[in-house]
C-alpha atoms as a PDB file:
ATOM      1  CA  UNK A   1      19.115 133.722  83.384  1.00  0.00           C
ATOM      2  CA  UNK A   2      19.235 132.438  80.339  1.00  0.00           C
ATOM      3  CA  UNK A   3      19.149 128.577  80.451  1.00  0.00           C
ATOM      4  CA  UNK A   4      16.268 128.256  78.882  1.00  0.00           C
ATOM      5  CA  UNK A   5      17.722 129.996  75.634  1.00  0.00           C
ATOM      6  CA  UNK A   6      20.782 128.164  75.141  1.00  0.00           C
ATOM      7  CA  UNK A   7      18.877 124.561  75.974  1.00  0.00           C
ATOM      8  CA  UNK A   8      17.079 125.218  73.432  1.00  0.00           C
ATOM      9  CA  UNK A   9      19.354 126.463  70.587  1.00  0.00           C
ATOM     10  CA  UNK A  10      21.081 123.191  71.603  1.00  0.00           C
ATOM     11  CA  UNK A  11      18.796 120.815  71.024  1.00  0.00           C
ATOM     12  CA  UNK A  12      17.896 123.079  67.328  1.00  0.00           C
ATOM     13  CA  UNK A  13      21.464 122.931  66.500  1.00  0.00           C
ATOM     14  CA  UNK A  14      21.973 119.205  67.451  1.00  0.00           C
ATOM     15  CA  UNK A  15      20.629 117.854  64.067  1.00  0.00           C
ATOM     16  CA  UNK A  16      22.560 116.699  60.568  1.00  0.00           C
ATOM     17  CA  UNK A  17      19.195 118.741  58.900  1.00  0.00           C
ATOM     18  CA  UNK A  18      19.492 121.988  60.411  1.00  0.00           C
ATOM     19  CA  UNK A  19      20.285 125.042  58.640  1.00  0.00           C
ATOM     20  CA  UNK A  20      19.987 128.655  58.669  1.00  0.00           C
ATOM     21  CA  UNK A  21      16.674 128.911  57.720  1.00  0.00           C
ATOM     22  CA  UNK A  22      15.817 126.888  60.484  1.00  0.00           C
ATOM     23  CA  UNK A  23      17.301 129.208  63.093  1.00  0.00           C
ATOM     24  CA  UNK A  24      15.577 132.372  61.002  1.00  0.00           C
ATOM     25  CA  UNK A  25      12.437 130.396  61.671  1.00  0.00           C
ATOM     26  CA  UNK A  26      12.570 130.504  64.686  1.00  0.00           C
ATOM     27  CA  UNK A  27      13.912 133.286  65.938  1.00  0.00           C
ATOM     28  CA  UNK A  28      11.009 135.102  63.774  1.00  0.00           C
ATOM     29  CA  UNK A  29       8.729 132.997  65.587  1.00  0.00           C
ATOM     30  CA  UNK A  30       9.766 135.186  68.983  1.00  0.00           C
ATOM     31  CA  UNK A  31       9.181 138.215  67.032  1.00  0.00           C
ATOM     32  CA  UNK A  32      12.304 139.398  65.675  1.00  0.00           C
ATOM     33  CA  UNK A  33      12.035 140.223  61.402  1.00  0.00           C
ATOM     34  CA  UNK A  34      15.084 141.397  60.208  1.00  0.00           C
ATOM     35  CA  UNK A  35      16.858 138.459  59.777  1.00  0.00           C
ATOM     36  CA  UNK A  36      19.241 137.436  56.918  1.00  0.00           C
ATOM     37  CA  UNK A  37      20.291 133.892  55.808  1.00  0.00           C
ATOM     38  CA  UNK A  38      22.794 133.444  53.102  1.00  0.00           C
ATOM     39  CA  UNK A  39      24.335 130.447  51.670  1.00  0.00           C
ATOM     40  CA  UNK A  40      27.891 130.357  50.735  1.00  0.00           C
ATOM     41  CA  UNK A  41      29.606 127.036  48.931  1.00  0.00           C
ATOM     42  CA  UNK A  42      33.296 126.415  48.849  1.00  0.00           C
ATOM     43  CA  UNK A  43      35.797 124.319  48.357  1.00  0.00           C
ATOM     44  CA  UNK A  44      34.380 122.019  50.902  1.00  0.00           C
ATOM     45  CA  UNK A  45      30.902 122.400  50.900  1.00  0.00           C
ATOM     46  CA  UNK A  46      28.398 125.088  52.146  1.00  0.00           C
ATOM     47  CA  UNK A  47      27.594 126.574  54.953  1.00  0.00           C
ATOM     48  CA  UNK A  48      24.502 129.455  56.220  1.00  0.00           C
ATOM     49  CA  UNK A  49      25.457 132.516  57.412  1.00  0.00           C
ATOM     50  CA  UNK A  50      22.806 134.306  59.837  1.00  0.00           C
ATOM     51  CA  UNK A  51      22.786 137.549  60.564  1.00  0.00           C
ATOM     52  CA  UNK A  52      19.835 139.289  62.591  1.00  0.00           C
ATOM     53  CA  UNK A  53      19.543 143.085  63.675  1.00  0.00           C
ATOM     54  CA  UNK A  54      17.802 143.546  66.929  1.00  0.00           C
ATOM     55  CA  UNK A  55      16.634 147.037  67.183  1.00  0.00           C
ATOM     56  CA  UNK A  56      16.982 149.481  70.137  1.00  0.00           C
ATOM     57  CA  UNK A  57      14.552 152.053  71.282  1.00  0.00           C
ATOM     58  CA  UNK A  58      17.272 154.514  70.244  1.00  0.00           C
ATOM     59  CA  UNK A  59      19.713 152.825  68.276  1.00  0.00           C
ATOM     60  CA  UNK A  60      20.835 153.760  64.919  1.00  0.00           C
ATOM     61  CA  UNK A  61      18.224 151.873  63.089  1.00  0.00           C
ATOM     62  CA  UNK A  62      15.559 153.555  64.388  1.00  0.00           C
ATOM     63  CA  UNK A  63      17.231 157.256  63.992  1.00  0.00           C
ATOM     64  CA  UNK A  64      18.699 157.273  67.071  1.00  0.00           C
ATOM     65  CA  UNK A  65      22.370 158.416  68.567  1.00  0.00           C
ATOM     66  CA  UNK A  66      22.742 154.856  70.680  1.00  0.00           C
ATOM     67  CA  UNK A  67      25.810 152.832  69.523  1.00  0.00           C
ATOM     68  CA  UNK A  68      25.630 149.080  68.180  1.00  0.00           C
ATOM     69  CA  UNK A  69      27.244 146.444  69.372  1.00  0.00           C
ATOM     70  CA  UNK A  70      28.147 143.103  67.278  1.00  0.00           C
ATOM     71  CA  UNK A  71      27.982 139.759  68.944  1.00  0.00           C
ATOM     72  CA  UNK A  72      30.002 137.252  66.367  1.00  0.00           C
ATOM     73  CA  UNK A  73      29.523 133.683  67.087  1.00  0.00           C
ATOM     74  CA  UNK A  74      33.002 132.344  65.701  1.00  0.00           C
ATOM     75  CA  UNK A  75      33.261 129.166  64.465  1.00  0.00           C
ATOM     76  CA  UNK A  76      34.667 126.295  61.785  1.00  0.00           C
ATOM     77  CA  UNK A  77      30.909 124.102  62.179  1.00  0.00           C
ATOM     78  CA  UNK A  78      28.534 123.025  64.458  1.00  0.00           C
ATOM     79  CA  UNK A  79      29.239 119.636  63.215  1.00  0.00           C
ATOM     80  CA  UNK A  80      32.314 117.049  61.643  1.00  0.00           C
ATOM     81  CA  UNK A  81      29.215 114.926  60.088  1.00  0.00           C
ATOM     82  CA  UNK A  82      30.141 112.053  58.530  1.00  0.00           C
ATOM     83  CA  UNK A  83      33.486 111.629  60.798  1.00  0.00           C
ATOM     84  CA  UNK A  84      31.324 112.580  63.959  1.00  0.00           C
ATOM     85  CA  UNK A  85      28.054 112.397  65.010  1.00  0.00           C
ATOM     86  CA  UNK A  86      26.574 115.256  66.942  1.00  0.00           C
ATOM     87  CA  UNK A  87      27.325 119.064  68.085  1.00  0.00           C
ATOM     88  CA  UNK A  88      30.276 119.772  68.528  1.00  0.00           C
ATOM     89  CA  UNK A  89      32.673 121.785  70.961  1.00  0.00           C
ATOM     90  CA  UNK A  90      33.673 123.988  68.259  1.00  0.00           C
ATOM     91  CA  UNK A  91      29.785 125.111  67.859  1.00  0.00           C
ATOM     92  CA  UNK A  92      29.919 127.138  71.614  1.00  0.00           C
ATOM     93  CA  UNK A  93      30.558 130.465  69.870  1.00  0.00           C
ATOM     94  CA  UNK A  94      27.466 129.763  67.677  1.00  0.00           C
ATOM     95  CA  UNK A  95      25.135 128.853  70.384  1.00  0.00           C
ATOM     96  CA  UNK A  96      26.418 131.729  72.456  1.00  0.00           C
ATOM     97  CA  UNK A  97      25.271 134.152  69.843  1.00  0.00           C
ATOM     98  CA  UNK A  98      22.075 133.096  69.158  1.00  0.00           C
ATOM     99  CA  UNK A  99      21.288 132.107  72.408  1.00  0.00           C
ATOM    100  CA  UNK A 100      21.586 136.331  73.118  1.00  0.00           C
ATOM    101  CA  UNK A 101      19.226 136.764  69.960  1.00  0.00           C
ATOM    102  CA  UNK A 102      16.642 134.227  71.357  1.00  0.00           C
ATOM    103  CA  UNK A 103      16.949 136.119  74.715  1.00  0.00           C
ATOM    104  CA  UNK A 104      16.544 139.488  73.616  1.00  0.00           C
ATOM    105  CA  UNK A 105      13.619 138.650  71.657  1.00  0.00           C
ATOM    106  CA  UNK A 106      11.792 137.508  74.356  1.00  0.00           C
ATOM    107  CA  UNK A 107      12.970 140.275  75.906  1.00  0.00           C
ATOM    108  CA  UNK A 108      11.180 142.497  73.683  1.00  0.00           C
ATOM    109  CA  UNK A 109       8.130 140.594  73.653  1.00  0.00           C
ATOM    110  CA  UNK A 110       7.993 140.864  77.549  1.00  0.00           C
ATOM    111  CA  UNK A 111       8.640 145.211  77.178  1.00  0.00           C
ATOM    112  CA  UNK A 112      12.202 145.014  78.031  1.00  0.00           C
ATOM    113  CA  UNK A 113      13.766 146.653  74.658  1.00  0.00           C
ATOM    114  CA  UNK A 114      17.702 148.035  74.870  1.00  0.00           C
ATOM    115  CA  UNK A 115      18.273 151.304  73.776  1.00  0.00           C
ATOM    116  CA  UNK A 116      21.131 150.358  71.129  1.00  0.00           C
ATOM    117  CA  UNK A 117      21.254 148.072  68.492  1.00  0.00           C
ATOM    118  CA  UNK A 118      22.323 144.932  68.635  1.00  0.00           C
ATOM    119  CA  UNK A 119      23.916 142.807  65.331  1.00  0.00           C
ATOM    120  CA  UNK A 120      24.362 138.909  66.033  1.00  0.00           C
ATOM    121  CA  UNK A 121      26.006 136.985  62.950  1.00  0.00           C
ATOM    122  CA  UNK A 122      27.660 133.293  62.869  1.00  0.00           C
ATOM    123  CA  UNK A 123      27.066 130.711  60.604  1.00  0.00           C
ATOM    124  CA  UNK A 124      24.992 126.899  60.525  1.00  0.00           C
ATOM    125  CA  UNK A 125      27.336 123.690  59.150  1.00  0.00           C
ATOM    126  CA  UNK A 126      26.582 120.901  60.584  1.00  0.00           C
ATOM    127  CA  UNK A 127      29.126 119.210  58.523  1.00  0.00           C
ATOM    128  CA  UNK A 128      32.241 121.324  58.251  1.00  0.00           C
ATOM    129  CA  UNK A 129      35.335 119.699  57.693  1.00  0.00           C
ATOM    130  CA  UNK A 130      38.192 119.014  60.487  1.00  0.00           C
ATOM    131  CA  UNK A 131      42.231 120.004  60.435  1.00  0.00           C
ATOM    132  CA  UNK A 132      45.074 119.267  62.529  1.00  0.00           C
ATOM    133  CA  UNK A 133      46.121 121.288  65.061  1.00  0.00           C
ATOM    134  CA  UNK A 134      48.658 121.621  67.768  1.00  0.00           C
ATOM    135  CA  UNK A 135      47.607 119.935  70.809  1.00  0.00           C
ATOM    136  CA  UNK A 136      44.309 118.854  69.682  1.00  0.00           C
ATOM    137  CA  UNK A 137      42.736 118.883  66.409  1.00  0.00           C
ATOM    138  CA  UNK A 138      40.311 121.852  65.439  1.00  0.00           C
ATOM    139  CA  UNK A 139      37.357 122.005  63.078  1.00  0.00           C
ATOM    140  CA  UNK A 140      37.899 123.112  59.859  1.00  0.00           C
ATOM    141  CA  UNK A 141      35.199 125.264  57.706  1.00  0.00           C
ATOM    142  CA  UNK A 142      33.670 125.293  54.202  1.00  0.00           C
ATOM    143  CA  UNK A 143      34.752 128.502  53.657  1.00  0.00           C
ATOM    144  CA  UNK A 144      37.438 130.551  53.838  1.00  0.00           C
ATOM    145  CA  UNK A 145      38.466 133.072  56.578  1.00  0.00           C
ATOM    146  CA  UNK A 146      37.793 136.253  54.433  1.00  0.00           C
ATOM    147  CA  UNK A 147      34.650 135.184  53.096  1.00  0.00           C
ATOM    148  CA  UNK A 148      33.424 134.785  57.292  1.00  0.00           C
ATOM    149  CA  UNK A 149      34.660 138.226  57.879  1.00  0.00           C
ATOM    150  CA  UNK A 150      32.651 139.360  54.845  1.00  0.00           C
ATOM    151  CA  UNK A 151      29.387 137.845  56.037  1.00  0.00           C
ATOM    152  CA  UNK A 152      30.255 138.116  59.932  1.00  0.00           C
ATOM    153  CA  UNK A 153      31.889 141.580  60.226  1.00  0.00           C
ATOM    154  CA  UNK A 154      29.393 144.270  59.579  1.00  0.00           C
ATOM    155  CA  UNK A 155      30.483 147.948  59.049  1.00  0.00           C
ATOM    156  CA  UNK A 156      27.490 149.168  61.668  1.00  0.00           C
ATOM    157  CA  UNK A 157      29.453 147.608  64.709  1.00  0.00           C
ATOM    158  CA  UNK A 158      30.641 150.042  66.646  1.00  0.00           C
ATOM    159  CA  UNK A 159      32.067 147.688  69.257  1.00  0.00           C
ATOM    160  CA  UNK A 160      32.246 144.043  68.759  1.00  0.00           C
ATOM    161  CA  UNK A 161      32.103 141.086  71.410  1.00  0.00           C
ATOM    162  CA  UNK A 162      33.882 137.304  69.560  1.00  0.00           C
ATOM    163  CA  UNK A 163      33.251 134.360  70.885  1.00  0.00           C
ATOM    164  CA  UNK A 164      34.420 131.070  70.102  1.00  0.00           C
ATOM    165  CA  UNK A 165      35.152 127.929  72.029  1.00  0.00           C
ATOM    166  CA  UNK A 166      38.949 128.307  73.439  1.00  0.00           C
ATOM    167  CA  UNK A 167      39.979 124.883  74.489  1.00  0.00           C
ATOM    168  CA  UNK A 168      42.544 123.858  72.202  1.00  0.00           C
ATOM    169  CA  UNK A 169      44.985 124.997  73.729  1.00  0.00           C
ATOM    170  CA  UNK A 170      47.760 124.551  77.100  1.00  0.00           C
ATOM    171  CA  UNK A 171      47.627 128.478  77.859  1.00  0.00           C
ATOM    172  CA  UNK A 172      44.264 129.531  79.045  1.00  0.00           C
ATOM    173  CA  UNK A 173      42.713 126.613  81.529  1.00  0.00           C
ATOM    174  CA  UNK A 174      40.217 126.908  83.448  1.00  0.00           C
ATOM    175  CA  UNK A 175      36.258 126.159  83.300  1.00  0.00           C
ATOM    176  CA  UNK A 176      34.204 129.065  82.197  1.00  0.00           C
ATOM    177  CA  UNK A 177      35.151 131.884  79.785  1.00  0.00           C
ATOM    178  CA  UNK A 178      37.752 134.472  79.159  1.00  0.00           C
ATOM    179  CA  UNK A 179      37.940 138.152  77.929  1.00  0.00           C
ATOM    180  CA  UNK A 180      40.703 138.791  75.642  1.00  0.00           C
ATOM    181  CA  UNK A 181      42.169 143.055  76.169  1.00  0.00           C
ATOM    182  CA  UNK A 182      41.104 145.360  73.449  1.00  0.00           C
ATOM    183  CA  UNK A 183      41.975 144.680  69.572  1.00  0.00           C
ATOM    184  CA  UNK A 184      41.960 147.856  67.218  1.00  0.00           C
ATOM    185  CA  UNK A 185      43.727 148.524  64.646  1.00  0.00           C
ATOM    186  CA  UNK A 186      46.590 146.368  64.907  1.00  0.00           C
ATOM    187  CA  UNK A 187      46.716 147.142  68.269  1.00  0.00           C
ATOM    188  CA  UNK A 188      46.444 144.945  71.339  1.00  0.00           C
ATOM    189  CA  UNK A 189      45.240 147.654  73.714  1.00  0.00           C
ATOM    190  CA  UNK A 190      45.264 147.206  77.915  1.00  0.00           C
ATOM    191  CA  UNK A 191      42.064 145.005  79.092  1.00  0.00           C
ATOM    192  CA  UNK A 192      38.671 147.040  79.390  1.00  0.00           C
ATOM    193  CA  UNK A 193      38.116 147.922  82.908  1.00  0.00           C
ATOM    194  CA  UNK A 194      34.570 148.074  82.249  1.00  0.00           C
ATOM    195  CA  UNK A 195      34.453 144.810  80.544  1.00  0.00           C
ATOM    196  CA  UNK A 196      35.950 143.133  83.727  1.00  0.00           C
ATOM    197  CA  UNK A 197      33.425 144.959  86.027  1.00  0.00           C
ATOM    198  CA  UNK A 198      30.382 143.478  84.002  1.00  0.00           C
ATOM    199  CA  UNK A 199      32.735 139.847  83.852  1.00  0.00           C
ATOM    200  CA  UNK A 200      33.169 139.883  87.730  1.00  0.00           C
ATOM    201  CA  UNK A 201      29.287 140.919  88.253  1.00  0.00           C
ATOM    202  CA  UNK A 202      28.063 138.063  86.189  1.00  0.00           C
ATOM    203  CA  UNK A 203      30.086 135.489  87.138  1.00  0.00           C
ATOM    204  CA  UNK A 204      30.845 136.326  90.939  1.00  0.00           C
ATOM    205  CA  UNK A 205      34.949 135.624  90.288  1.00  0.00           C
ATOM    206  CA  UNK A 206      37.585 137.431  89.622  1.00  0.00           C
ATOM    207  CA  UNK A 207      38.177 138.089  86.004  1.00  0.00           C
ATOM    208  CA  UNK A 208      40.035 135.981  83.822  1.00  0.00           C
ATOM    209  CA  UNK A 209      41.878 137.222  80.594  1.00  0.00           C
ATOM    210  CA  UNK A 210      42.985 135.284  77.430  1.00  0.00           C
ATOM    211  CA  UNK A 211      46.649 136.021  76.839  1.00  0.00           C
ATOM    212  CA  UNK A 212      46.664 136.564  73.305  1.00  0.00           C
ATOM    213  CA  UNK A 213      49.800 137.450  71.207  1.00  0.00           C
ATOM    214  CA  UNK A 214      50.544 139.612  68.260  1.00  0.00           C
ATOM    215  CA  UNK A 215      50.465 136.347  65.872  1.00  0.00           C
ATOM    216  CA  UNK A 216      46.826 136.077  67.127  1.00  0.00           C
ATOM    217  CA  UNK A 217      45.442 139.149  65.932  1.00  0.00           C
ATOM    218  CA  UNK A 218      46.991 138.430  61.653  1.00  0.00           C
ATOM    219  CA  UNK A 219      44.884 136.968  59.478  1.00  0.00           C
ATOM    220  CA  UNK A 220      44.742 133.545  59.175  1.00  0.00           C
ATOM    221  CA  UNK A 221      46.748 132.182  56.119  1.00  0.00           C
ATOM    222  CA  UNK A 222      49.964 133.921  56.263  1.00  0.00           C
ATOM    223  CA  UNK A 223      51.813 130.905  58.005  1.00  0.00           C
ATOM    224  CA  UNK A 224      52.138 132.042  61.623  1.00  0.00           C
ATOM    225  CA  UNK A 225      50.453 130.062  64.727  1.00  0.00           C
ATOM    226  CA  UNK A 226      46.978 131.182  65.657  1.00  0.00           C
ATOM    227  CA  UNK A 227      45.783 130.115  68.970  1.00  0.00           C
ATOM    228  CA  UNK A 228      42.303 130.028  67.287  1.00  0.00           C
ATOM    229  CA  UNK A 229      40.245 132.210  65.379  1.00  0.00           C
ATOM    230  CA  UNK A 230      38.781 134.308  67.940  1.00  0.00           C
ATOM    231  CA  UNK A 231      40.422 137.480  66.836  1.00  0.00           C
ATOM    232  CA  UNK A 232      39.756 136.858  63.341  1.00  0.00           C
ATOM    233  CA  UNK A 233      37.025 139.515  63.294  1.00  0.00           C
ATOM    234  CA  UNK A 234      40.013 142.486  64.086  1.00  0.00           C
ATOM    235  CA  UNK A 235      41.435 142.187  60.632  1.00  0.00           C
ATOM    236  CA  UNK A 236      38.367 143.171  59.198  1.00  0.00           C
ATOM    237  CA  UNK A 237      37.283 146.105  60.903  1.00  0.00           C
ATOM    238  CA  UNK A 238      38.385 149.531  62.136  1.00  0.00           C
ATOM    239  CA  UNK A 239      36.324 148.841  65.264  1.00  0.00           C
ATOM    240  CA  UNK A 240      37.046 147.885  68.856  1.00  0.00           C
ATOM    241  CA  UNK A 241      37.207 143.821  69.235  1.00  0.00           C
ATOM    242  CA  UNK A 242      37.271 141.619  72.156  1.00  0.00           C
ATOM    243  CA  UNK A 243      37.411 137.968  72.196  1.00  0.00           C
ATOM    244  CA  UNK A 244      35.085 136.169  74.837  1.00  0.00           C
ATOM    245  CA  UNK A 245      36.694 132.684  75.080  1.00  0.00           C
ATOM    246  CA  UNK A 246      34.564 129.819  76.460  1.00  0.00           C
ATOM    247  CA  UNK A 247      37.317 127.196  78.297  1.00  0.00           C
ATOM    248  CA  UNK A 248      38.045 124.258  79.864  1.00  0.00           C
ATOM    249  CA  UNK A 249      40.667 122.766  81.860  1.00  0.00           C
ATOM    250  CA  UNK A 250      42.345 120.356  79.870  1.00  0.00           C
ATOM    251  CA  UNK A 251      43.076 120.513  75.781  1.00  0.00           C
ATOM    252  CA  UNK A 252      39.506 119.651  74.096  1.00  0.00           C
ATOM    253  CA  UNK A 253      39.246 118.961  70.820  1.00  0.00           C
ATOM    254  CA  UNK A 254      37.284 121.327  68.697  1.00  0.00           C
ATOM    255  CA  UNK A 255      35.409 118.171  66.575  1.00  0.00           C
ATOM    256  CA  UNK A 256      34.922 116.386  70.225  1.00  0.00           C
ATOM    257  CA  UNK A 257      31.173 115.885  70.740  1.00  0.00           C
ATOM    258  CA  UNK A 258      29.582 115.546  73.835  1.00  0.00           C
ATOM    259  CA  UNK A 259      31.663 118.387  74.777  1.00  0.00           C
ATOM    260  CA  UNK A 260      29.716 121.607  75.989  1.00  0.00           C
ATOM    261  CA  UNK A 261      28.882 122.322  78.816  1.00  0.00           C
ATOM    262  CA  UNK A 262      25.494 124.676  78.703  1.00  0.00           C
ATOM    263  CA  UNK A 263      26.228 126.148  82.143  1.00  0.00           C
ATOM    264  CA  UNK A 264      29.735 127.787  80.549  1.00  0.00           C
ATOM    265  CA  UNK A 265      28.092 129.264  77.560  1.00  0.00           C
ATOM    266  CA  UNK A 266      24.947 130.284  79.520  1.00  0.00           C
ATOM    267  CA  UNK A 267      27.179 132.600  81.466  1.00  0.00           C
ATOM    268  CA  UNK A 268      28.856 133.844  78.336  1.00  0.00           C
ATOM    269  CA  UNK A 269      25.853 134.516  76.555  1.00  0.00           C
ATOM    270  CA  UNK A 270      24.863 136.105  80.063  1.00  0.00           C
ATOM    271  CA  UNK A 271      28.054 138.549  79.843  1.00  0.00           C
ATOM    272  CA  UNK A 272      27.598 139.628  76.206  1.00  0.00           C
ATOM    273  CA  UNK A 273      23.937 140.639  76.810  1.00  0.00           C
ATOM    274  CA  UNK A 274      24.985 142.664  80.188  1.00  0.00           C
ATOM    275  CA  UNK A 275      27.898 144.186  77.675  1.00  0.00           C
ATOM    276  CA  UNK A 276      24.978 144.807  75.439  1.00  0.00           C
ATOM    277  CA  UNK A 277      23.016 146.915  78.099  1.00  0.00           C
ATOM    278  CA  UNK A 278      25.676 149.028  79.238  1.00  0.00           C
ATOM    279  CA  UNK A 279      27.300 149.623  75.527  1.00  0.00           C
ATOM    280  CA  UNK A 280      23.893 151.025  74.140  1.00  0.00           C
ATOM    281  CA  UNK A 281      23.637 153.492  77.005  1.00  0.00           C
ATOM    282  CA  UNK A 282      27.186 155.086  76.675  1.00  0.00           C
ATOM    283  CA  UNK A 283      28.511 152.712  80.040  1.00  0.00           C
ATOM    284  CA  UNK A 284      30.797 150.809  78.795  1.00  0.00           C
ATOM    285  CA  UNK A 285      34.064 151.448  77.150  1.00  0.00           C
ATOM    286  CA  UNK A 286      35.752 149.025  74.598  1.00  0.00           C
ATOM    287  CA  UNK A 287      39.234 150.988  75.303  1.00  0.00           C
ATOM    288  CA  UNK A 288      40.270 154.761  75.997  1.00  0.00           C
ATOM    289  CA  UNK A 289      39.775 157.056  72.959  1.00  0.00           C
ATOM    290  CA  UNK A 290      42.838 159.827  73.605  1.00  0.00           C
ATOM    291  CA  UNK A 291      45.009 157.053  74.277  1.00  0.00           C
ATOM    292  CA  UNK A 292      44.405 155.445  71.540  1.00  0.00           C
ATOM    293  CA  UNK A 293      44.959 158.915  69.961  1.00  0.00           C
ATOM    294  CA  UNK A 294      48.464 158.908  71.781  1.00  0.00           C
ATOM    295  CA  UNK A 295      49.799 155.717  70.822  1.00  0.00           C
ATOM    296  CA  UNK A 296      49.249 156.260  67.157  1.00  0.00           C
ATOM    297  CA  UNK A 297      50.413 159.572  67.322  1.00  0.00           C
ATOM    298  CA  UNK A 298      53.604 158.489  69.044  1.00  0.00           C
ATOM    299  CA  UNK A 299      53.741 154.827  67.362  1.00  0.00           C
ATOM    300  CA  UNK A 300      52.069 155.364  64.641  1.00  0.00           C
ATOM    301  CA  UNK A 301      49.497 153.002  62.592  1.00  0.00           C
ATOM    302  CA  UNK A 302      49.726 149.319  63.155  1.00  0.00           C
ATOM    303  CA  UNK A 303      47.385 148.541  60.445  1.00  0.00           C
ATOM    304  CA  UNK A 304      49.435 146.692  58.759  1.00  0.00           C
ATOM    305  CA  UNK A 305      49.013 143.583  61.270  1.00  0.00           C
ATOM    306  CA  UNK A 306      45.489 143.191  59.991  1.00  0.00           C
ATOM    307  CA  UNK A 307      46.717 142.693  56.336  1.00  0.00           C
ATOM    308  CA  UNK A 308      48.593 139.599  54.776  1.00  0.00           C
ATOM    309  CA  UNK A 309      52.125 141.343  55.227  1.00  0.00           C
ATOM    310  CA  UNK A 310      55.227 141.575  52.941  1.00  0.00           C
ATOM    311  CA  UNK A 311      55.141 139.298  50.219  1.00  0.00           C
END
């Protein structure tokens, strides 16, 4: 379980002081040391990206032939300070994230180490900026999509898990969280039967999957609809990407406070660290590697999708 761990990332996050040195502080605090904070200004203010490398007793950091997984809290802020007062909805991918960090350092401090790596990045702004959106507003961000990538999206993933809150929205309804299929490449790839095993183990139902379209998986900026960002992280990576969508029933704004719900994003956090397990020990698959090998030898590359288009 981890309850504990995303109660109390909650209550750190829930502040108009907090910031990413904050977090670093005390996620060192459990033991873990390789932790980067950076602070990036825009065009509407700043905002801290975190990044922290958990190590694996054979993972790549160490020398060894285990793959890395990244878990990428996705998000606009973890607050609409002055317009609102509190957390937000939109900060679920955050606490998600570091909720896993918190867990597997005490994890590690308890003897239970994972064999691969493990890279968690999102960012702290607790007063990010809000934009319209169709059917409820979403939370804007300091900074611009590219510049998350940059500081999100790190070249050692080998896999990497997405999460962000995925309620505004008439499409995907239903309490809990979602798994989006497969994103390389430009390519939306069939769902990852292992990924729905690990779903269905953790949260006793049957799986649920995020219906995502081909305008989803662009960047952001080139004037098409995005459901949300969730599949931002695809455009920047040659790497397998699947978006883990924490959802409601009804449309929920992403600046609406008093709006998560810890159980939901406790069982998230719960799936990415069981994803995290079986990835680092060669069990789970992200998406077949000779089919993939098929479709762009019959199709050819689709890697255009993840760039800005035709001018």
């Amino acid at each position: 379980m981890m309850l504990r761990q995303v109660i109390e990332i909650c209550d750190l996050l829930d502040s108009a002081k907090v910031d990413g040195t904050a977090v670093a502080n005390l996620l060192r605090g459990r033991g873990l040391e390789l932790i980067e904070v950076k602070t990036i200004r825009g065009e509407k203010g700043s905002t801290d990206f975190v990044k922290i490398l958990v190590p694996g007793s054979q993972g790549r950091s160490v020398g060894g032939r285990a793959p890395t997984l990244g878990i990428i809290g996705r998000l606009g802020g973890i607050g609409a300070r002055p317009e609102r007062i509190g957390i937000v909805s939109d900060a679920d991918g955050a606490i998600t994230a570091l909720s896993c960090a918190l867990k597997l350092a005490d994890m590690k401090r308890n003897g239970d180490e994972l064999k691969g790596d493990v890279i968690i990045a999102t960012h702290i702004c607790p007063n990010a900026p809000t934009q319209p959106h169709d059917p409820v507003p979403f939370m804007g961000s300091p900074v611009d999509m590219m510049t998350m990538n940059r500081h999100e999206v790190d070249p050692r993933m080998e896999a990497i898990l997405s999460v962000d809150t995925t309620k505004g929205n008439r499409i995907v309804k239903f309490r809990g969280f979602a798994i989006t299929p497969t994103v390389k490449e430009g390519y939306i790839l069939r769902v990852s039967e292992d990924l729905v095993d690990i779903m269905q183990w953790v949260t006793g139902t049957l799986a649920r999957v995020v219906p995502i379209t081909t305008q989803d998986i662009t960047p952001y900026g080139n004037g098409l609809y995005h459901m949300n960002s969730i599949m931002q992280p695809a455009v920047a990576t040659d790497a397998p990407v699947v978006g883990v969508a924490i959802t409601t029933e009804t449309p929920v704004p992403g600046c609406a406070t008093g709006a998560s719900h810890a159980v939901d994003i406790e069982m998230a956090a719960r799936f990415c660290l069981e994803v995290a397990k079986a990835f680092g020990e060669g069990k789970c698959r992200f998406y077949d590697e000779e089919e993939f090998k098929l479709i762009t030898k019959l199709y050819g590359s689709m890697k255009h999708l993840q760039t800005m288009g035709k001018a």
